[in-house]
PDB file of N, CA and C in Angstrom:
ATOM      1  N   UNK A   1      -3.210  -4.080 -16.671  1.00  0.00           N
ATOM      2  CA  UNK A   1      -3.519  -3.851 -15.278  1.00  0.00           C
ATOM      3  C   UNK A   1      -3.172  -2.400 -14.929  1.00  0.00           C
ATOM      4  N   UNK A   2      -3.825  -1.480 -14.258  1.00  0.00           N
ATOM      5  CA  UNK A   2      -3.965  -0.406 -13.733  1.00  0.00           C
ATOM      6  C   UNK A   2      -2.946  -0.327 -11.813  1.00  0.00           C
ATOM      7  N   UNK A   3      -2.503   0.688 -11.770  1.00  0.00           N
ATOM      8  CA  UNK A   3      -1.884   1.333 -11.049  1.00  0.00           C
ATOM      9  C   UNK A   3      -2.775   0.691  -9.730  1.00  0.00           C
ATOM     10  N   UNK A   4      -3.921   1.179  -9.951  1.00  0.00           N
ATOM     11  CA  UNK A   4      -5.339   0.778  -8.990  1.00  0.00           C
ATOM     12  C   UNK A   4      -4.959  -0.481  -8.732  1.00  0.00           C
ATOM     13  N   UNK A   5      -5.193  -1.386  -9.327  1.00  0.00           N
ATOM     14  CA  UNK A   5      -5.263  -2.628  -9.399  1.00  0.00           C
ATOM     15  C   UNK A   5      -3.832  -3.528  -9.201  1.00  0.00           C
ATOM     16  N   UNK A   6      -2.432  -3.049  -9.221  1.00  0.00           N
ATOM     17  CA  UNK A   6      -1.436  -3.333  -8.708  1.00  0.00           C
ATOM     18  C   UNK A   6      -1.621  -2.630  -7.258  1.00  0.00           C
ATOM     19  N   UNK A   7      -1.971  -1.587  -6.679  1.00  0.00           N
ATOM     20  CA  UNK A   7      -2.092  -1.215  -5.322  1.00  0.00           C
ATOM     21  C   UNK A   7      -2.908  -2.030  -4.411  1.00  0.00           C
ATOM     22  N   UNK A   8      -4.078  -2.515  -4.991  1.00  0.00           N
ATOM     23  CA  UNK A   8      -4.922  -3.411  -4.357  1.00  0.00           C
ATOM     24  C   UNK A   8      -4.638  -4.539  -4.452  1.00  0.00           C
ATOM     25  N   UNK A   9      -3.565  -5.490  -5.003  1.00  0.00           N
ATOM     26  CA  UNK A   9      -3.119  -6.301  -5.166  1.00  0.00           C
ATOM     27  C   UNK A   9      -2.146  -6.143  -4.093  1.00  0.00           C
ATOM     28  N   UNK A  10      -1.023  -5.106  -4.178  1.00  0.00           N
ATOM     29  CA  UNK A  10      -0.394  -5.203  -3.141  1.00  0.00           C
ATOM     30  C   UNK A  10      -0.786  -4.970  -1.423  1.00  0.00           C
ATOM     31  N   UNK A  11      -2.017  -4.341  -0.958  1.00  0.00           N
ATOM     32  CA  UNK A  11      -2.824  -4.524  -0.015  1.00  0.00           C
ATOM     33  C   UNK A  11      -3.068  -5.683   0.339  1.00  0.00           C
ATOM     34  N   UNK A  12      -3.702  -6.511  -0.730  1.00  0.00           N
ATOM     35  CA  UNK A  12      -3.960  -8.048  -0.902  1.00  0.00           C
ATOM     36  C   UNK A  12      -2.538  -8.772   0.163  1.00  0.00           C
ATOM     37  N   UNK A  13      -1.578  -8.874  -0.424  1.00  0.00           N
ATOM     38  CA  UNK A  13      -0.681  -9.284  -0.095  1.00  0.00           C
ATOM     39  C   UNK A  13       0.038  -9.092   1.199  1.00  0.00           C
ATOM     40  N   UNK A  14      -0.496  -7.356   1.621  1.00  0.00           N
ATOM     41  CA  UNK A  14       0.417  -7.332   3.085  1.00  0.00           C
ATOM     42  C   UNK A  14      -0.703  -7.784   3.771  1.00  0.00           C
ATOM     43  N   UNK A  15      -1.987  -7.695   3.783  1.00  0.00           N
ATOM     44  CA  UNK A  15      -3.001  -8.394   4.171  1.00  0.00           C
ATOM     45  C   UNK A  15      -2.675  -9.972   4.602  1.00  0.00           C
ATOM     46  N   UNK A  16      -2.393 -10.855   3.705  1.00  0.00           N
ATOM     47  CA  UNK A  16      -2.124 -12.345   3.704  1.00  0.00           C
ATOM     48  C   UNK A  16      -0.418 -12.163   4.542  1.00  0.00           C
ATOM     49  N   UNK A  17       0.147 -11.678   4.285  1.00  0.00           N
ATOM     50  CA  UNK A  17       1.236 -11.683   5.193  1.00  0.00           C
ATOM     51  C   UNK A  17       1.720 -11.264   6.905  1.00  0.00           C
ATOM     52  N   UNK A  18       0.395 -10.649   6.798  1.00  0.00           N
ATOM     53  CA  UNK A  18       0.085 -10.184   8.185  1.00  0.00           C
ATOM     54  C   UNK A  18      -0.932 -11.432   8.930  1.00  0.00           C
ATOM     55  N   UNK A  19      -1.175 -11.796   8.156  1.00  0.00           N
ATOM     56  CA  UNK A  19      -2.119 -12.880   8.803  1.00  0.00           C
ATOM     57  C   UNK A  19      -1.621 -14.486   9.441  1.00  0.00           C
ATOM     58  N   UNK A  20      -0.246 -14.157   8.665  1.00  0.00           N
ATOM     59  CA  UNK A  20       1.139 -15.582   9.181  1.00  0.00           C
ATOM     60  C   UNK A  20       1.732 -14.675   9.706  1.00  0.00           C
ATOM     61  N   UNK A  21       2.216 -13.551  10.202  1.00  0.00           N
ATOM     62  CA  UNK A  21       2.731 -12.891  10.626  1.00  0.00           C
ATOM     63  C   UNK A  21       2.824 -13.644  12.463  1.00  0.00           C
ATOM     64  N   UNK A  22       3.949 -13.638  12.870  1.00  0.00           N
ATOM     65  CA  UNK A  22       3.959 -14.085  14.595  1.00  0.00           C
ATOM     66  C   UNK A  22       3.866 -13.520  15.366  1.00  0.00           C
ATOM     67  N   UNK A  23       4.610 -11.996  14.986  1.00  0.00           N
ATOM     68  CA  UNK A  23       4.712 -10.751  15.696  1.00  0.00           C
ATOM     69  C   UNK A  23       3.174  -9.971  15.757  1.00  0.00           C
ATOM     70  N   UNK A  24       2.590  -9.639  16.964  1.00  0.00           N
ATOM     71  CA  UNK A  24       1.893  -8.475  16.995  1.00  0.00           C
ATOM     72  C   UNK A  24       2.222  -7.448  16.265  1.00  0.00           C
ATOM     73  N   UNK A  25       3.238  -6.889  16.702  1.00  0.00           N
ATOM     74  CA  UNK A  25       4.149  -5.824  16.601  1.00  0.00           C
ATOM     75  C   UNK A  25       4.196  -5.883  14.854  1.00  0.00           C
ATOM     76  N   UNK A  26       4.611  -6.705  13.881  1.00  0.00           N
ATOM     77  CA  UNK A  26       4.921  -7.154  12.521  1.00  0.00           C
ATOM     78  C   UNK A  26       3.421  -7.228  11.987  1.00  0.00           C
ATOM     79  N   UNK A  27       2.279  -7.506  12.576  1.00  0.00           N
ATOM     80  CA  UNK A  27       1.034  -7.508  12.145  1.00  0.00           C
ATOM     81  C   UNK A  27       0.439  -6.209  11.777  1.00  0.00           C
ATOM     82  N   UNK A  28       0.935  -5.488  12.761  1.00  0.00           N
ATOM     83  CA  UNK A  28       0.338  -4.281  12.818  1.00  0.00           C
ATOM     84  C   UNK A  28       0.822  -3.357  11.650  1.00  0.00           C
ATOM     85  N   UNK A  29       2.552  -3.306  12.092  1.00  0.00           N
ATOM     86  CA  UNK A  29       2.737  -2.850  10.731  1.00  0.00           C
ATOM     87  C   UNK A  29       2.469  -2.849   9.161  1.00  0.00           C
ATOM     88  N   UNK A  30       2.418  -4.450   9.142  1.00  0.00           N
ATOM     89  CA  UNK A  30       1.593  -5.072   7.817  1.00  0.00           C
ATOM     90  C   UNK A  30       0.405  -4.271   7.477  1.00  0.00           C
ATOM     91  N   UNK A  31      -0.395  -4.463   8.363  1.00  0.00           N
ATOM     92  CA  UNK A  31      -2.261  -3.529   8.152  1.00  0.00           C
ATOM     93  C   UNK A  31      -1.572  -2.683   7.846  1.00  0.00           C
ATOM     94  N   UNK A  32      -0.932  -1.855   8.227  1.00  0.00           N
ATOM     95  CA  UNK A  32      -1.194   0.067   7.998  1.00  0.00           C
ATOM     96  C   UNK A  32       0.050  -0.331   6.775  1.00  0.00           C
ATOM     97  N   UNK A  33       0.438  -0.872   6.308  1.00  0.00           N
ATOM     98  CA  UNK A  33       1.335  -0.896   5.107  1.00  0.00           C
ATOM     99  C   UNK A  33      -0.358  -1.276   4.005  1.00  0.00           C
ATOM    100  N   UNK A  34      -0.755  -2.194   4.410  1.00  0.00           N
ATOM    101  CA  UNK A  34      -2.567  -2.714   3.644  1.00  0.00           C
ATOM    102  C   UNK A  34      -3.113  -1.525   3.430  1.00  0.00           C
ATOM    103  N   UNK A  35      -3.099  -0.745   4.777  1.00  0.00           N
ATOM    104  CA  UNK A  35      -4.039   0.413   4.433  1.00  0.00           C
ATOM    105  C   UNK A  35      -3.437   1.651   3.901  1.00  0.00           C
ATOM    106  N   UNK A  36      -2.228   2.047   3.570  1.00  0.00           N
ATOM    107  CA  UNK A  36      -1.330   2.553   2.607  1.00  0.00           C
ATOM    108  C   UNK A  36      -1.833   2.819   1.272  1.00  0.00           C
ATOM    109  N   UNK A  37      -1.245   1.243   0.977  1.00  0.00           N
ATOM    110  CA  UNK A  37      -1.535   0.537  -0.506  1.00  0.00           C
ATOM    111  C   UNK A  37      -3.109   1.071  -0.767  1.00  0.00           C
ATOM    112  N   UNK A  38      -4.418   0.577   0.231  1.00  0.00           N
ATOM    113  CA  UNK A  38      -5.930   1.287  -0.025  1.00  0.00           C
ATOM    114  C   UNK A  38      -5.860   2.503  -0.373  1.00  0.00           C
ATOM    115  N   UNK A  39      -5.179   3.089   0.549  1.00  0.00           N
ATOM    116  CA  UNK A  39      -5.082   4.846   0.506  1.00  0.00           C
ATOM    117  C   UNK A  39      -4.719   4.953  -1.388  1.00  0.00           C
ATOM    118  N   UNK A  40      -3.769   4.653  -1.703  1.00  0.00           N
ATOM    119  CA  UNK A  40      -2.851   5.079  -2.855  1.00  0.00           C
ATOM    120  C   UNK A  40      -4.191   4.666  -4.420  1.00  0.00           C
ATOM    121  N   UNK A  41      -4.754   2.907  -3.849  1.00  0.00           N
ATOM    122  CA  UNK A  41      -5.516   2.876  -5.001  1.00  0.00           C
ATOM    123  C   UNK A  41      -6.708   4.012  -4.944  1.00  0.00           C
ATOM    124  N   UNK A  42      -7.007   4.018  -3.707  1.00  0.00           N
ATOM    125  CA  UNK A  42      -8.286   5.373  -3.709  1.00  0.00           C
ATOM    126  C   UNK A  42      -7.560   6.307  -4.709  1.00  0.00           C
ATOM    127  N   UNK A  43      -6.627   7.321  -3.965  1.00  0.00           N
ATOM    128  CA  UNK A  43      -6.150   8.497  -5.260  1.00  0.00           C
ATOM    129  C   UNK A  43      -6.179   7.999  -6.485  1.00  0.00           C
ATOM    130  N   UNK A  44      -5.598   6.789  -6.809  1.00  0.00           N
ATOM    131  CA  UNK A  44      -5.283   6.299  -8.477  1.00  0.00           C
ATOM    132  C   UNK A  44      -6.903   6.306  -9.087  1.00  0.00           C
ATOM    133  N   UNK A  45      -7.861   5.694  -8.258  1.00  0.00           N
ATOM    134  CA  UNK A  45      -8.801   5.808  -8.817  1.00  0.00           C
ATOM    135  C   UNK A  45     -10.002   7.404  -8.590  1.00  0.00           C
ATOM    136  N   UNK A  46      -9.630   8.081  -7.984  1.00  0.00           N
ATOM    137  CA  UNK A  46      -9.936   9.715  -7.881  1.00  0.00           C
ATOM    138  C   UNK A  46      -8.916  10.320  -9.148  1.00  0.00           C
ATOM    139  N   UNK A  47      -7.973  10.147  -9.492  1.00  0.00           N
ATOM    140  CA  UNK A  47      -7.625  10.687  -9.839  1.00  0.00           C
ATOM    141  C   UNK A  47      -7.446  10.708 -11.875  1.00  0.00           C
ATOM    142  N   UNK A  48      -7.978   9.177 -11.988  1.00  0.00           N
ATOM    143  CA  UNK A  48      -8.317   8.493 -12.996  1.00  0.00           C
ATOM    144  C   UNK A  48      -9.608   9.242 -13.971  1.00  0.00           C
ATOM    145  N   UNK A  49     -10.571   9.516 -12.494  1.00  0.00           N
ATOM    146  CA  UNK A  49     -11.846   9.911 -12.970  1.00  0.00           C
ATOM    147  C   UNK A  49     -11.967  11.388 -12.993  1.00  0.00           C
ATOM    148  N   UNK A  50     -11.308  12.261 -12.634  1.00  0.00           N
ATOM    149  CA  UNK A  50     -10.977  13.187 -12.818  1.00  0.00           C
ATOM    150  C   UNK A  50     -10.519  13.718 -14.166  1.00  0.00           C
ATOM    151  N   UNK A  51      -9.470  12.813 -14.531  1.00  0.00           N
ATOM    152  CA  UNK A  51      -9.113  13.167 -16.093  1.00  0.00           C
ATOM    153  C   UNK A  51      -9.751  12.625 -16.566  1.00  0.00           C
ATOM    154  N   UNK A  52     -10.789  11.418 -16.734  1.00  0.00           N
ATOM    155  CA  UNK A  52     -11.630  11.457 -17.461  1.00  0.00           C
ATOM    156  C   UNK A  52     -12.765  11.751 -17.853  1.00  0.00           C
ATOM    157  N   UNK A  53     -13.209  12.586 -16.774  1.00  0.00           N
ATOM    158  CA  UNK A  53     -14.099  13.638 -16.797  1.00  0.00           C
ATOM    159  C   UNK A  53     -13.758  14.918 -17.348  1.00  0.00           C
ATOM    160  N   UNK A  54     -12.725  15.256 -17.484  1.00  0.00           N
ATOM    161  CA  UNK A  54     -12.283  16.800 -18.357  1.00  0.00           C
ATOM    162  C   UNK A  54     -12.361  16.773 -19.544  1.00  0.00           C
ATOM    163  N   UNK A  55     -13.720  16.983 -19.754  1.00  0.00           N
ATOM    164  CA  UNK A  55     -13.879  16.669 -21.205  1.00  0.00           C
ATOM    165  C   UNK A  55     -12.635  17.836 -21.865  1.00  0.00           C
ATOM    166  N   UNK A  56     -12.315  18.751 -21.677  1.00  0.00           N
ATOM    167  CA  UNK A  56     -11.579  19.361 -22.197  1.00  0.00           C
ATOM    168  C   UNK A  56      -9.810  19.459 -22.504  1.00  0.00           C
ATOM    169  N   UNK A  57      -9.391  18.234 -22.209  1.00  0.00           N
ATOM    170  CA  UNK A  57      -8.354  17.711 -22.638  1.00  0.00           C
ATOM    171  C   UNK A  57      -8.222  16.954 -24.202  1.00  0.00           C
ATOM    172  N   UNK A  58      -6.883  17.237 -24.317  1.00  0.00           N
ATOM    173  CA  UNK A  58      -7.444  16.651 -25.900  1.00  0.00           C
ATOM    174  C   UNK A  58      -6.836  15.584 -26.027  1.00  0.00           C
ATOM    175  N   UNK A  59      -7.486  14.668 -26.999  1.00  0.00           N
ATOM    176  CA  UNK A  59      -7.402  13.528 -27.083  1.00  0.00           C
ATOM    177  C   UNK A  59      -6.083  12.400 -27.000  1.00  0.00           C
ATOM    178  N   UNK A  60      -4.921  13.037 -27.861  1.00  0.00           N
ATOM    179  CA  UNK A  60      -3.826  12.753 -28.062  1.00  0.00           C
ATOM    180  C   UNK A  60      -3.433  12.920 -26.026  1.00  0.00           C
ATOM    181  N   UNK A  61      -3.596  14.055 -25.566  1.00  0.00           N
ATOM    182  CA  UNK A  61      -3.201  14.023 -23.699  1.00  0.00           C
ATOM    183  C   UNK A  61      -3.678  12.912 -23.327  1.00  0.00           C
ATOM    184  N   UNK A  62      -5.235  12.774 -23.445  1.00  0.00           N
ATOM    185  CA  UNK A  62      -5.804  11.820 -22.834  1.00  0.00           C
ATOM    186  C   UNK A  62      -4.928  10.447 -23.390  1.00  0.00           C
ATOM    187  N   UNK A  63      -4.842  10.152 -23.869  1.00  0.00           N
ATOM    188  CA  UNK A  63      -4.377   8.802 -24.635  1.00  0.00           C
ATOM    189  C   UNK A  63      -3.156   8.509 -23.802  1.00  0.00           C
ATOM    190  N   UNK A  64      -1.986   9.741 -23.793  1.00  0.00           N
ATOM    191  CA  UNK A  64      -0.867   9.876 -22.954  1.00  0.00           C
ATOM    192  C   UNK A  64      -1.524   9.683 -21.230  1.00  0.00           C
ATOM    193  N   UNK A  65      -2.150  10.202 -21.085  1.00  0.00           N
ATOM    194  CA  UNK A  65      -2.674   9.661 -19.295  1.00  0.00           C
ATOM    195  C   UNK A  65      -2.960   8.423 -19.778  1.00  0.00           C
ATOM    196  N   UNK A  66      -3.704   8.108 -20.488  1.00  0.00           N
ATOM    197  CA  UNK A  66      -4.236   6.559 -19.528  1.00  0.00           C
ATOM    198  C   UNK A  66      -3.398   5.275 -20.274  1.00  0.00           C
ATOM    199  N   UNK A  67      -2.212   5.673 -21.202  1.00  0.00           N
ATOM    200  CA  UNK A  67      -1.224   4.139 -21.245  1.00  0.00           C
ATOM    201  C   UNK A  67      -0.526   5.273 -20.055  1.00  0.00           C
ATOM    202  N   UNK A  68      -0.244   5.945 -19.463  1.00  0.00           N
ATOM    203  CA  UNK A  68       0.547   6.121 -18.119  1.00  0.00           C
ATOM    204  C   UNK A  68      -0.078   5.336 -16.577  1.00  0.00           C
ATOM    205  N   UNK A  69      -1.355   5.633 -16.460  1.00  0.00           N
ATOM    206  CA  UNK A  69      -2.181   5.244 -15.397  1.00  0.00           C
ATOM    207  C   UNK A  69      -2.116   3.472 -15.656  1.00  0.00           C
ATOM    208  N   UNK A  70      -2.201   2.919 -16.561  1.00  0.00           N
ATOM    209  CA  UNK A  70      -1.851   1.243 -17.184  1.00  0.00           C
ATOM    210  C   UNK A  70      -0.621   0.894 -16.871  1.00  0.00           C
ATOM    211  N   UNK A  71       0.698   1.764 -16.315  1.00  0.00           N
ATOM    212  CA  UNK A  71       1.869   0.992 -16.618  1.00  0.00           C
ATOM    213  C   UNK A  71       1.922   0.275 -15.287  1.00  0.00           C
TER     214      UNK A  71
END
């Protein structure tokens, strides 16, 4: 699982927790904690495709980015 994909997972989650949420006030915060987590997988995934578009990195780097971007 990807960085991406734990962020959107955790969106997932303040999402569903905001939705039992009692508080207005606790709801709200929840979303913009949701839309956080969106924000963060956007970069992970901008930033994913970026290095893998440089073709000019070498291979052994590349290998080192993406078991990093996986942990």
């Amino acid at each position: 699982m990807t960085k991406e994909d734990d962020y959107r997972r955790n969106a997932a989650e303040s999402i569903q927790l905001a939705q039992s949420a009692t508080s207005t006030a606790d709801k709200g915060r929840l979303l913009k904690l949701a839309e956080a987590w969106l924000d963060l997988a956007d970069r992970a995934r901008h930033m994913t495709r970026r290095l893998r578009m440089a073709g000019d990195v070498h291979p052994l780097v590349q290998e080192q980015v993406d078991r990093r971007l996986e942990e």
